[in-house]
PDB file of N, CA and C in Angstrom:
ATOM      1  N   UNK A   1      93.203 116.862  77.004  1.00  0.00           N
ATOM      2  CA  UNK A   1      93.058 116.560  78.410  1.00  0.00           C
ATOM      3  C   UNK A   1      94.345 115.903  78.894  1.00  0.00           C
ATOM      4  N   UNK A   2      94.669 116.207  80.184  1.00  0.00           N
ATOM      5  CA  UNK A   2      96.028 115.799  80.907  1.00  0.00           C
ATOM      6  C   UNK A   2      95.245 114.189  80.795  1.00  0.00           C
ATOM      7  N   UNK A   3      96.690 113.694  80.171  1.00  0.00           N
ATOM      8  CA  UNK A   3      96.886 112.198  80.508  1.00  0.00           C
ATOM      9  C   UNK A   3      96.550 111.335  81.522  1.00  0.00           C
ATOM     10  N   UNK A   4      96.531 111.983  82.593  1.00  0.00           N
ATOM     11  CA  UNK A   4      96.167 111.549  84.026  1.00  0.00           C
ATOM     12  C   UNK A   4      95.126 111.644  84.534  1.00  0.00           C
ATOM     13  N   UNK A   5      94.060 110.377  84.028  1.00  0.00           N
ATOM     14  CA  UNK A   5      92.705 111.066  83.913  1.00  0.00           C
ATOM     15  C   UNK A   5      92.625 110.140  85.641  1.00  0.00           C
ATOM     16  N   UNK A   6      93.434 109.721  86.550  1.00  0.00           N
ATOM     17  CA  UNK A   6      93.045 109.199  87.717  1.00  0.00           C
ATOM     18  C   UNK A   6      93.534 110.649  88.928  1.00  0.00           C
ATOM     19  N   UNK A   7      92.693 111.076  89.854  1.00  0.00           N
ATOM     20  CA  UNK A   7      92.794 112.221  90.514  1.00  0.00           C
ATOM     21  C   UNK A   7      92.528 111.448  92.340  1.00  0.00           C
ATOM     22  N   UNK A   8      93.396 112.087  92.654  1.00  0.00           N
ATOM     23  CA  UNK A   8      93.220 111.492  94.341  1.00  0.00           C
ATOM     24  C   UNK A   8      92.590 112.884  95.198  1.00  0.00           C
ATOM     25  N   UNK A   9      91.402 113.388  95.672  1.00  0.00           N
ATOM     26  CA  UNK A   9      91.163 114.565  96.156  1.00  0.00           C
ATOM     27  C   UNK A   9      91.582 114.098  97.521  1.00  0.00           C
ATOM     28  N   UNK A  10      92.023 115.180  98.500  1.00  0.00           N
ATOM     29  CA  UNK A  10      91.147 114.831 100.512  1.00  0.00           C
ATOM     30  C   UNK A  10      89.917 115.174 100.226  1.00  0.00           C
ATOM     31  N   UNK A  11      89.517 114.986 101.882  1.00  0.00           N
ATOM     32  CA  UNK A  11      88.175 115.575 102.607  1.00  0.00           C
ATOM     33  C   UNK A  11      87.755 116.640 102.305  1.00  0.00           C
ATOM     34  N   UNK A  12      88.531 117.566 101.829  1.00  0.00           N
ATOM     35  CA  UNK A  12      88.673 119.038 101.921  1.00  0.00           C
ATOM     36  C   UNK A  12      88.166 119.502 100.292  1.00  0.00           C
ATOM     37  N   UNK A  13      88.387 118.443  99.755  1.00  0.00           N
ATOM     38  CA  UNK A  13      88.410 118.971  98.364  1.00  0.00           C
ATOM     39  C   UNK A  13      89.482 119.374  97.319  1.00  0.00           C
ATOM     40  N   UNK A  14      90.501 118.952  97.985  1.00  0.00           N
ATOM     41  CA  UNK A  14      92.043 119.498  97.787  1.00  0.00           C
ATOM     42  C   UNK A  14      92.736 118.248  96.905  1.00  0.00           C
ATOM     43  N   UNK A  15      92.999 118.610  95.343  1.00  0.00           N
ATOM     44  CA  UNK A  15      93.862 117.283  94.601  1.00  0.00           C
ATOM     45  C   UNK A  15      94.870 117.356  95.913  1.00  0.00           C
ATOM     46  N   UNK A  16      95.400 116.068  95.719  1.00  0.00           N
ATOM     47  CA  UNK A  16      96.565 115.089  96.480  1.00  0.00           C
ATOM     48  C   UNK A  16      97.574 114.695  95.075  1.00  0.00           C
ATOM     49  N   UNK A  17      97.148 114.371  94.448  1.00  0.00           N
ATOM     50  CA  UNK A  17      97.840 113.498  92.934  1.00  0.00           C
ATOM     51  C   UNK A  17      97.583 112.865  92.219  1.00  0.00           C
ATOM     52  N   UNK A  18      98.167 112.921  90.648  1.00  0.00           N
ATOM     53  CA  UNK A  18      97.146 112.641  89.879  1.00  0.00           C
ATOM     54  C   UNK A  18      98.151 111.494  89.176  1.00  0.00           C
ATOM     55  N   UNK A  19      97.452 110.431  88.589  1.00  0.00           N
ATOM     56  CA  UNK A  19      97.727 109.033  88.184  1.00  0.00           C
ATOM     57  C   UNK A  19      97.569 108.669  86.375  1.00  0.00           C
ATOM     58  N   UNK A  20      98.563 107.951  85.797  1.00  0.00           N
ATOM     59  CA  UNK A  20      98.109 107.540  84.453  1.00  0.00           C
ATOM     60  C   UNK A  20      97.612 106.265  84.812  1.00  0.00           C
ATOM     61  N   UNK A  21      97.305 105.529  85.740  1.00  0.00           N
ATOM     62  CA  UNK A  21      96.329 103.873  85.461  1.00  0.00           C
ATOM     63  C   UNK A  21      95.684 104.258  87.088  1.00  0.00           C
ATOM     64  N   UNK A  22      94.426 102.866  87.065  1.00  0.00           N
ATOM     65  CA  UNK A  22      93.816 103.146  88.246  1.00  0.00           C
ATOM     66  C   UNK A  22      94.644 102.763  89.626  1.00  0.00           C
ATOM     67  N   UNK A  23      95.270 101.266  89.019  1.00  0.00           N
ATOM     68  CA  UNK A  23      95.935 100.360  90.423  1.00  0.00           C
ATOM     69  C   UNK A  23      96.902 101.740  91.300  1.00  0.00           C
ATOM     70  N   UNK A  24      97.549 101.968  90.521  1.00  0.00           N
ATOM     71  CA  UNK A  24      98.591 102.956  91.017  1.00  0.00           C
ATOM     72  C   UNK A  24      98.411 104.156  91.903  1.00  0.00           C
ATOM     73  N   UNK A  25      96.751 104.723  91.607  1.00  0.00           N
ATOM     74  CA  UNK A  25      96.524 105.597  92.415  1.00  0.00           C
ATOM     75  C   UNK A  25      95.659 105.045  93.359  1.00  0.00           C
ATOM     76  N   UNK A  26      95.177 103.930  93.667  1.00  0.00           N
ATOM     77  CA  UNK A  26      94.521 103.467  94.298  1.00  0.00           C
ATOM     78  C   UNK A  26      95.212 102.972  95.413  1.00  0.00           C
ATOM     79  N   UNK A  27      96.128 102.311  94.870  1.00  0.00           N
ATOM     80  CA  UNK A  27      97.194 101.345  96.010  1.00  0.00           C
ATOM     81  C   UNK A  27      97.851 102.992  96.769  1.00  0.00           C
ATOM     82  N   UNK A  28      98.057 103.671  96.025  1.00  0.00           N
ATOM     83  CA  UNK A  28      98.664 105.408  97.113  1.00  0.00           C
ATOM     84  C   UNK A  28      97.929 105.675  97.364  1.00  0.00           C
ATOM     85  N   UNK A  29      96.187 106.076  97.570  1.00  0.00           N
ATOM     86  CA  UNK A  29      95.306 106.479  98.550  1.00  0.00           C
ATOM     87  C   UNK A  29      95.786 105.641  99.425  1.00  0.00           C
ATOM     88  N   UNK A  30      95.121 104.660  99.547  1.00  0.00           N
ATOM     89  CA  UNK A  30      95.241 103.359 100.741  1.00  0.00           C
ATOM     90  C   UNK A  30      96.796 103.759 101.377  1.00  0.00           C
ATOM     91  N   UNK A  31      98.000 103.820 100.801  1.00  0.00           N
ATOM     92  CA  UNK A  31      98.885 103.966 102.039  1.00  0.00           C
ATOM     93  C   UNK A  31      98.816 104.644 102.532  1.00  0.00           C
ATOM     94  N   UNK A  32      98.502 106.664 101.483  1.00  0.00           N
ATOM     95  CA  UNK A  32      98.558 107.612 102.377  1.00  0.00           C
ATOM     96  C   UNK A  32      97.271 107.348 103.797  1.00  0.00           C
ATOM     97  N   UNK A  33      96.664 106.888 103.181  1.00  0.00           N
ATOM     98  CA  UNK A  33      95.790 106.850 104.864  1.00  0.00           C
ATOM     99  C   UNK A  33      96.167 106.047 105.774  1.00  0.00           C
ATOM    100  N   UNK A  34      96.980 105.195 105.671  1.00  0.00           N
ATOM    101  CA  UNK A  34      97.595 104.031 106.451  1.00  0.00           C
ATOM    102  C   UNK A  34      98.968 104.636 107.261  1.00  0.00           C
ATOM    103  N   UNK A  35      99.048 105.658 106.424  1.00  0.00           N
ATOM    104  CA  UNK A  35     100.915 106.129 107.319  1.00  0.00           C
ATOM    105  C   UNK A  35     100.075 106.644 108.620  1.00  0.00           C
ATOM    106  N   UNK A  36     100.820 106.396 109.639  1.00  0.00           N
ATOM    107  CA  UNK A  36     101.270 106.993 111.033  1.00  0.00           C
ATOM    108  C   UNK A  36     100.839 109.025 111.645  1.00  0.00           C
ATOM    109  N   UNK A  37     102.165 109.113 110.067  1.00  0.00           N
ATOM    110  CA  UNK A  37     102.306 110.423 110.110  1.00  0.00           C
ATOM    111  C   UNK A  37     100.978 111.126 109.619  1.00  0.00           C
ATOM    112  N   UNK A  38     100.128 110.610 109.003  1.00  0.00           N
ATOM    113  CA  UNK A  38      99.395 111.752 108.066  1.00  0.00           C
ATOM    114  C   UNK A  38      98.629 111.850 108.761  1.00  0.00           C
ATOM    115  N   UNK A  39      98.154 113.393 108.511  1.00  0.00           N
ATOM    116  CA  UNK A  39      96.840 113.935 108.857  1.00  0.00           C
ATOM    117  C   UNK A  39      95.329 114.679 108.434  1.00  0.00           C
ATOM    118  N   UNK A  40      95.524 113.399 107.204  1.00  0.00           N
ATOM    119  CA  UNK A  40      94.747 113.374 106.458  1.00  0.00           C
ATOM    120  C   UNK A  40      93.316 112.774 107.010  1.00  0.00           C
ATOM    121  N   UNK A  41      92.273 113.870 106.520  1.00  0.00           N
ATOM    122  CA  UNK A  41      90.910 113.274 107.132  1.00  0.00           C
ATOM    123  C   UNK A  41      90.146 112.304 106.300  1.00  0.00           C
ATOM    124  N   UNK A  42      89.910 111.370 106.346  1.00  0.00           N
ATOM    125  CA  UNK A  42      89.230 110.365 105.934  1.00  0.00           C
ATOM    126  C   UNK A  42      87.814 111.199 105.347  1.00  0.00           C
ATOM    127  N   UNK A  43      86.884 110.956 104.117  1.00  0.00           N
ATOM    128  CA  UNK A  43      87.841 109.652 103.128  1.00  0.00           C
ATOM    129  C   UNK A  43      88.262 110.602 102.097  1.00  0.00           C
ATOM    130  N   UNK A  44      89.245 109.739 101.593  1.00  0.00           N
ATOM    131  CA  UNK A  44      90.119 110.439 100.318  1.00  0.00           C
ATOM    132  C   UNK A  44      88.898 109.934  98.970  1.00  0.00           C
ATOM    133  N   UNK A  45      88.745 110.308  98.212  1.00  0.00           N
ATOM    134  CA  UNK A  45      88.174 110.182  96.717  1.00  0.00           C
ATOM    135  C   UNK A  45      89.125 110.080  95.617  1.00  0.00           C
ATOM    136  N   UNK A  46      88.924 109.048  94.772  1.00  0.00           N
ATOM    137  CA  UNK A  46      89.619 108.754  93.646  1.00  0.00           C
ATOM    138  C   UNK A  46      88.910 108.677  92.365  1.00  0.00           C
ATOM    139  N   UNK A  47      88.938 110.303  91.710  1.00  0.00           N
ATOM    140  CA  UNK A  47      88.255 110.139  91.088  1.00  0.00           C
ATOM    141  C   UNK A  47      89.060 109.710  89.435  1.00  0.00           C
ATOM    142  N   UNK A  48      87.768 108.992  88.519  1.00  0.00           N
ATOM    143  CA  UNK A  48      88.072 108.750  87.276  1.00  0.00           C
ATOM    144  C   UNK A  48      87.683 109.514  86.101  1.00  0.00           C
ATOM    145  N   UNK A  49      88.558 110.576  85.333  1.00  0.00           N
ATOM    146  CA  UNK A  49      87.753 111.286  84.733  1.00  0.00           C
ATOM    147  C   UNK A  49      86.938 110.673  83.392  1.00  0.00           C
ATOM    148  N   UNK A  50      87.483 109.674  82.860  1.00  0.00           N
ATOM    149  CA  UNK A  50      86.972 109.277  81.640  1.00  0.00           C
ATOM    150  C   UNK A  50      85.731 108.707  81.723  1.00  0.00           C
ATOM    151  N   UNK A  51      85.894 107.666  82.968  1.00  0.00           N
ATOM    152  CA  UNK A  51      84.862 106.632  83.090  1.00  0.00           C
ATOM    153  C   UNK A  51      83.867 107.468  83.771  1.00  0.00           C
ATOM    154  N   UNK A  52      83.871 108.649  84.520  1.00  0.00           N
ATOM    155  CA  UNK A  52      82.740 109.211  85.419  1.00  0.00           C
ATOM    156  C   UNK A  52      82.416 108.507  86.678  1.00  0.00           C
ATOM    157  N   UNK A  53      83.523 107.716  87.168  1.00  0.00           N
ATOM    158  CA  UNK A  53      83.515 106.840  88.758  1.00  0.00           C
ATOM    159  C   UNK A  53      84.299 107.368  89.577  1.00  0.00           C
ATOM    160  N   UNK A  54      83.714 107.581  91.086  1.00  0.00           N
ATOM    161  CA  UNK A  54      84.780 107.482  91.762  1.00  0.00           C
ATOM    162  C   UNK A  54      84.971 106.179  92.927  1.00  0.00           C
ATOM    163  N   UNK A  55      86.146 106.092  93.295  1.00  0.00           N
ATOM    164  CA  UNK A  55      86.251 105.317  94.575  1.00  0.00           C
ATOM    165  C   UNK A  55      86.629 106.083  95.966  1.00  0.00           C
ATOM    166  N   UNK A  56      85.590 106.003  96.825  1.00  0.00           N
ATOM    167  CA  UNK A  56      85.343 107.364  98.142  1.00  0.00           C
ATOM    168  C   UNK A  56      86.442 105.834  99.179  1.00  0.00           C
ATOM    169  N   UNK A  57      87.617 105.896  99.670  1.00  0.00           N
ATOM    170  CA  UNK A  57      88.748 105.805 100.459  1.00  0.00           C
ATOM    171  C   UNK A  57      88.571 105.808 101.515  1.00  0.00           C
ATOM    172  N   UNK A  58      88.263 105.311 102.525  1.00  0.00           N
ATOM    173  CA  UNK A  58      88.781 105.269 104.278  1.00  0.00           C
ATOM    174  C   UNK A  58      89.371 104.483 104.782  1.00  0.00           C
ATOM    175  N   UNK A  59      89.855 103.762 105.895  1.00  0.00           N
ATOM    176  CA  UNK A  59      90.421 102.895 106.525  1.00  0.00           C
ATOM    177  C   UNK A  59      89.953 101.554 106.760  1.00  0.00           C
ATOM    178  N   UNK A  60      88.426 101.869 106.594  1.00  0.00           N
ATOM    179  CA  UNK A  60      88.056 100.459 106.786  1.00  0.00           C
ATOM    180  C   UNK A  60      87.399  99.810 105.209  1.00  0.00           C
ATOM    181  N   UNK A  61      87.246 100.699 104.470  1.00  0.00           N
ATOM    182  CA  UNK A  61      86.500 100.284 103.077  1.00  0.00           C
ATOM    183  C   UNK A  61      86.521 100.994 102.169  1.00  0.00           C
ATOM    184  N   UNK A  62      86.142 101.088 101.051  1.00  0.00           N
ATOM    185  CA  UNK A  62      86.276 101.651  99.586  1.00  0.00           C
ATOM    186  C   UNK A  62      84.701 101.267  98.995  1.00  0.00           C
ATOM    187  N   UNK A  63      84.506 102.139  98.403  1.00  0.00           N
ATOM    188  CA  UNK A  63      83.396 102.482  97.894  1.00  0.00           C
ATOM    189  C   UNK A  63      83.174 102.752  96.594  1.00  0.00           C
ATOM    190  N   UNK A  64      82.135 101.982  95.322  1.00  0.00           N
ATOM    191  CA  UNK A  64      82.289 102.901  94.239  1.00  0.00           C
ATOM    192  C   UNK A  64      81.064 103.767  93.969  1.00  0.00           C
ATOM    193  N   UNK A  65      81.198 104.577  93.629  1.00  0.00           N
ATOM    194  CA  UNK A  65      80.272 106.147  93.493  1.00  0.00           C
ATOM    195  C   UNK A  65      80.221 106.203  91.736  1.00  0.00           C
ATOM    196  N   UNK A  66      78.930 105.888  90.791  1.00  0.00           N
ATOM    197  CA  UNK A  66      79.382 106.100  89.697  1.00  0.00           C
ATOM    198  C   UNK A  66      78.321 107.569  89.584  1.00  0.00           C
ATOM    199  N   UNK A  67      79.280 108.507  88.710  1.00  0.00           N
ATOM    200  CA  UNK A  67      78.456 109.562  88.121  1.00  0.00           C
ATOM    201  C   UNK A  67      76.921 109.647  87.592  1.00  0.00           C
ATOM    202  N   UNK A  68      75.859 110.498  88.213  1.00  0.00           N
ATOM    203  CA  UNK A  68      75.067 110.403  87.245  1.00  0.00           C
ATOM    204  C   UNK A  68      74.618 111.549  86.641  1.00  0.00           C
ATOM    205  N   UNK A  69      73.989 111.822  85.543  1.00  0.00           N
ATOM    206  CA  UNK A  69      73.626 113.553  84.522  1.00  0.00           C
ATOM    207  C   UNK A  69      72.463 113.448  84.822  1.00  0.00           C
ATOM    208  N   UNK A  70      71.902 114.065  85.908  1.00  0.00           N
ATOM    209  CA  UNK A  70      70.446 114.094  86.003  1.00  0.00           C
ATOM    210  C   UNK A  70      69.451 114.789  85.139  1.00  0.00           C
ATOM    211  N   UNK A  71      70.088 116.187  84.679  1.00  0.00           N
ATOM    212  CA  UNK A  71      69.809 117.194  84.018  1.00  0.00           C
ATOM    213  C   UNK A  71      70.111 117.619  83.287  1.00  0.00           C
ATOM    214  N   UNK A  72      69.608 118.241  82.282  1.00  0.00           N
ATOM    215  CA  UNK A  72      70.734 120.021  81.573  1.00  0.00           C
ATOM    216  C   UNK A  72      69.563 120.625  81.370  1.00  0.00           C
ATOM    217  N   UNK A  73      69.705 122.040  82.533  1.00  0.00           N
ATOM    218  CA  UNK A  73      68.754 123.091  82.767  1.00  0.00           C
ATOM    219  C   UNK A  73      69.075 123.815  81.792  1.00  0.00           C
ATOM    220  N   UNK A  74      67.995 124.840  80.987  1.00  0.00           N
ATOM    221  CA  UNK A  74      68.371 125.608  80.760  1.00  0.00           C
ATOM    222  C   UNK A  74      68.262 126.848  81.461  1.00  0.00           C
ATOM    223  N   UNK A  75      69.385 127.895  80.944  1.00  0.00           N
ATOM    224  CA  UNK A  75      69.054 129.413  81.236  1.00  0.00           C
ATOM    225  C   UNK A  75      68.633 130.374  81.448  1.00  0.00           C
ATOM    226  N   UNK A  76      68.738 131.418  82.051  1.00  0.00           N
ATOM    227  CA  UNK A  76      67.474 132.326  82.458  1.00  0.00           C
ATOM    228  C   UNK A  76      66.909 132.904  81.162  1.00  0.00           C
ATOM    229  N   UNK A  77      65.828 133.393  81.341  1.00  0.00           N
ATOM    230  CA  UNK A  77      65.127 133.751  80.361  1.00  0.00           C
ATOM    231  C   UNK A  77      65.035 135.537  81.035  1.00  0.00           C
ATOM    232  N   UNK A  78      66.070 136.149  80.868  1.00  0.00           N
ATOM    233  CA  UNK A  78      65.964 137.998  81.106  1.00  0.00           C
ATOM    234  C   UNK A  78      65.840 138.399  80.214  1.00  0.00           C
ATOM    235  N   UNK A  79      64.853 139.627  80.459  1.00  0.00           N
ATOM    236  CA  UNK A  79      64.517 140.626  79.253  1.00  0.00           C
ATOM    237  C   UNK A  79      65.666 141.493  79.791  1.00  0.00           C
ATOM    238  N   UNK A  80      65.637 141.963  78.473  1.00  0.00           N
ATOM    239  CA  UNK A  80      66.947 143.570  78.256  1.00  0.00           C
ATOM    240  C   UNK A  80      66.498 144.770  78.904  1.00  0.00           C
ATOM    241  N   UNK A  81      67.697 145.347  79.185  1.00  0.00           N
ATOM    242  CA  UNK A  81      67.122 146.593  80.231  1.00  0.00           C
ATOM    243  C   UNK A  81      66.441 147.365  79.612  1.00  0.00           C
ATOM    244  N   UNK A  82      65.446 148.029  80.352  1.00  0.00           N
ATOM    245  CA  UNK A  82      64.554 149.312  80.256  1.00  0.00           C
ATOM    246  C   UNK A  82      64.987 150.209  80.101  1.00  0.00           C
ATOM    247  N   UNK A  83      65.123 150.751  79.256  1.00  0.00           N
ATOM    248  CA  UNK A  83      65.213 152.474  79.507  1.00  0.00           C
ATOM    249  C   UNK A  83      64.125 153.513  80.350  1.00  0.00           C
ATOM    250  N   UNK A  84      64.234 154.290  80.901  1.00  0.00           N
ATOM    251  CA  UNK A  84      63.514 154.974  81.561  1.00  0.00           C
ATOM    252  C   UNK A  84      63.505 156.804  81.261  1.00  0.00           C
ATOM    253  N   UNK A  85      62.635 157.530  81.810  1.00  0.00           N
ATOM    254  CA  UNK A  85      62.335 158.484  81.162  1.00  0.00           C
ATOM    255  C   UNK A  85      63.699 159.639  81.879  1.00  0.00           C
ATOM    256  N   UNK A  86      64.384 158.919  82.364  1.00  0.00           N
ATOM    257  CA  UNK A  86      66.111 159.612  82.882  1.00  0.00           C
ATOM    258  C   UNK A  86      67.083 159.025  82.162  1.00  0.00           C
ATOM    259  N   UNK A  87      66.586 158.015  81.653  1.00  0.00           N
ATOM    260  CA  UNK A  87      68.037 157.597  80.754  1.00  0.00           C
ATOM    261  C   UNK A  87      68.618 156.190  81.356  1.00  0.00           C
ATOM    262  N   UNK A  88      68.028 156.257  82.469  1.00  0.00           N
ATOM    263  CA  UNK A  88      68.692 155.031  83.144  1.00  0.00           C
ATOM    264  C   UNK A  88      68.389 153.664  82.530  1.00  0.00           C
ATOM    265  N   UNK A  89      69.512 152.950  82.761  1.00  0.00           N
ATOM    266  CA  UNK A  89      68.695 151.309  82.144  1.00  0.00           C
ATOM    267  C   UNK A  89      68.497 150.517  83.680  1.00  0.00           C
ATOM    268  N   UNK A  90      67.221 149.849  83.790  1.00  0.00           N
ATOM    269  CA  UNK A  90      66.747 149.117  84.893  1.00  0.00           C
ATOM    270  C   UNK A  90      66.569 148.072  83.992  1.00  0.00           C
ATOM    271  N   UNK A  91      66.917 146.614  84.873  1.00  0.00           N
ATOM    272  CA  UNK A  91      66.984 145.925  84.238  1.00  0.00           C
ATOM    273  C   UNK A  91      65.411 145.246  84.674  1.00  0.00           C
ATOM    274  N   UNK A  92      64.293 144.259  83.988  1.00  0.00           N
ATOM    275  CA  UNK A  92      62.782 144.162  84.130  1.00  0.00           C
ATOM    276  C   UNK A  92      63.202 142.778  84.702  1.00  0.00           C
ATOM    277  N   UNK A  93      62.610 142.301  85.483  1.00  0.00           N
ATOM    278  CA  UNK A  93      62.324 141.126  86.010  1.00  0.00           C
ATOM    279  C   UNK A  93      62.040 139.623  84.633  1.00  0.00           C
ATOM    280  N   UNK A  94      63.019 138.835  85.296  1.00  0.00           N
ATOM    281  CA  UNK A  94      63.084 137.734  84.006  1.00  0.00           C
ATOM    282  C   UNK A  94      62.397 136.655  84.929  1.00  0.00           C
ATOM    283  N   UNK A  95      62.316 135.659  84.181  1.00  0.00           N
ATOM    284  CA  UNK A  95      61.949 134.207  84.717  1.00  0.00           C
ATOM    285  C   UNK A  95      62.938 133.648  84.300  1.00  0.00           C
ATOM    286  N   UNK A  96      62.838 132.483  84.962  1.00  0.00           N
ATOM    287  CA  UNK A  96      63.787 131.030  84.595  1.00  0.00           C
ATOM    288  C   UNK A  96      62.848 130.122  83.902  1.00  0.00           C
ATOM    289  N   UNK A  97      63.895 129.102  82.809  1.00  0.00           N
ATOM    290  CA  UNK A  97      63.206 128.542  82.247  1.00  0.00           C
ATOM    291  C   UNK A  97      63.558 126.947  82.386  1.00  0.00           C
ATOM    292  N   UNK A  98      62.870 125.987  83.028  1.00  0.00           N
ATOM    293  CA  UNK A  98      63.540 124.695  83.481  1.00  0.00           C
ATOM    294  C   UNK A  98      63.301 123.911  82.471  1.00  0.00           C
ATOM    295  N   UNK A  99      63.890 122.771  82.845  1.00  0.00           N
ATOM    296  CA  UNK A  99      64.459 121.611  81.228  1.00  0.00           C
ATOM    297  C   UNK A  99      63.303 120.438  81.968  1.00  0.00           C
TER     298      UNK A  99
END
């Protein structure tokens, strides 16, 4: 894994830049939203990949957001295609199978 487990997204969903410690990318959200020039839409996200936190960025406050694993679904449960009396394969109606 890239070294730089600190990630600055926008609004948009779009990395901005990515950080080896937290202060460093934290203190550069906060300016980029503070410059004049930018036209950046509030809020920026800083996310942490190791720890599973992020900090959600705007002008007036910071926020922490920690990850949570609600789930692990499993997979569909499809049967294999049919053959039919042309040769064709149709595939038969599967179910899903929830966790």
């Amino acid at each position: 894994m890239d070294k730089r487990r600190f990630v600055v997204w926008d609004a948009d969903g779009r990395p901005l830049g990515a950080f080896f410690d937290f202060e460093a990318a934290h203190q550069w959200a906060h300016r980029r939203l503070r410059m004049n020039y930018s036209r950046l839409r509030a809020p920026l996200t800083l996310d942490d990949r190791v720890a599973k936190v992020s900090r959600r960025i705007s002008e007036s406050r910071c926020e922490l957001v920690a990850w949570v694993e609600y789930a692990v679904l499993l997979g569909c449960d499809l049967a294999p295609p049919a053959r039919t009396a042309d040769g064709l394969s149709h595939v038969r109606s599967g179910r899903c199978t929830r966790a």
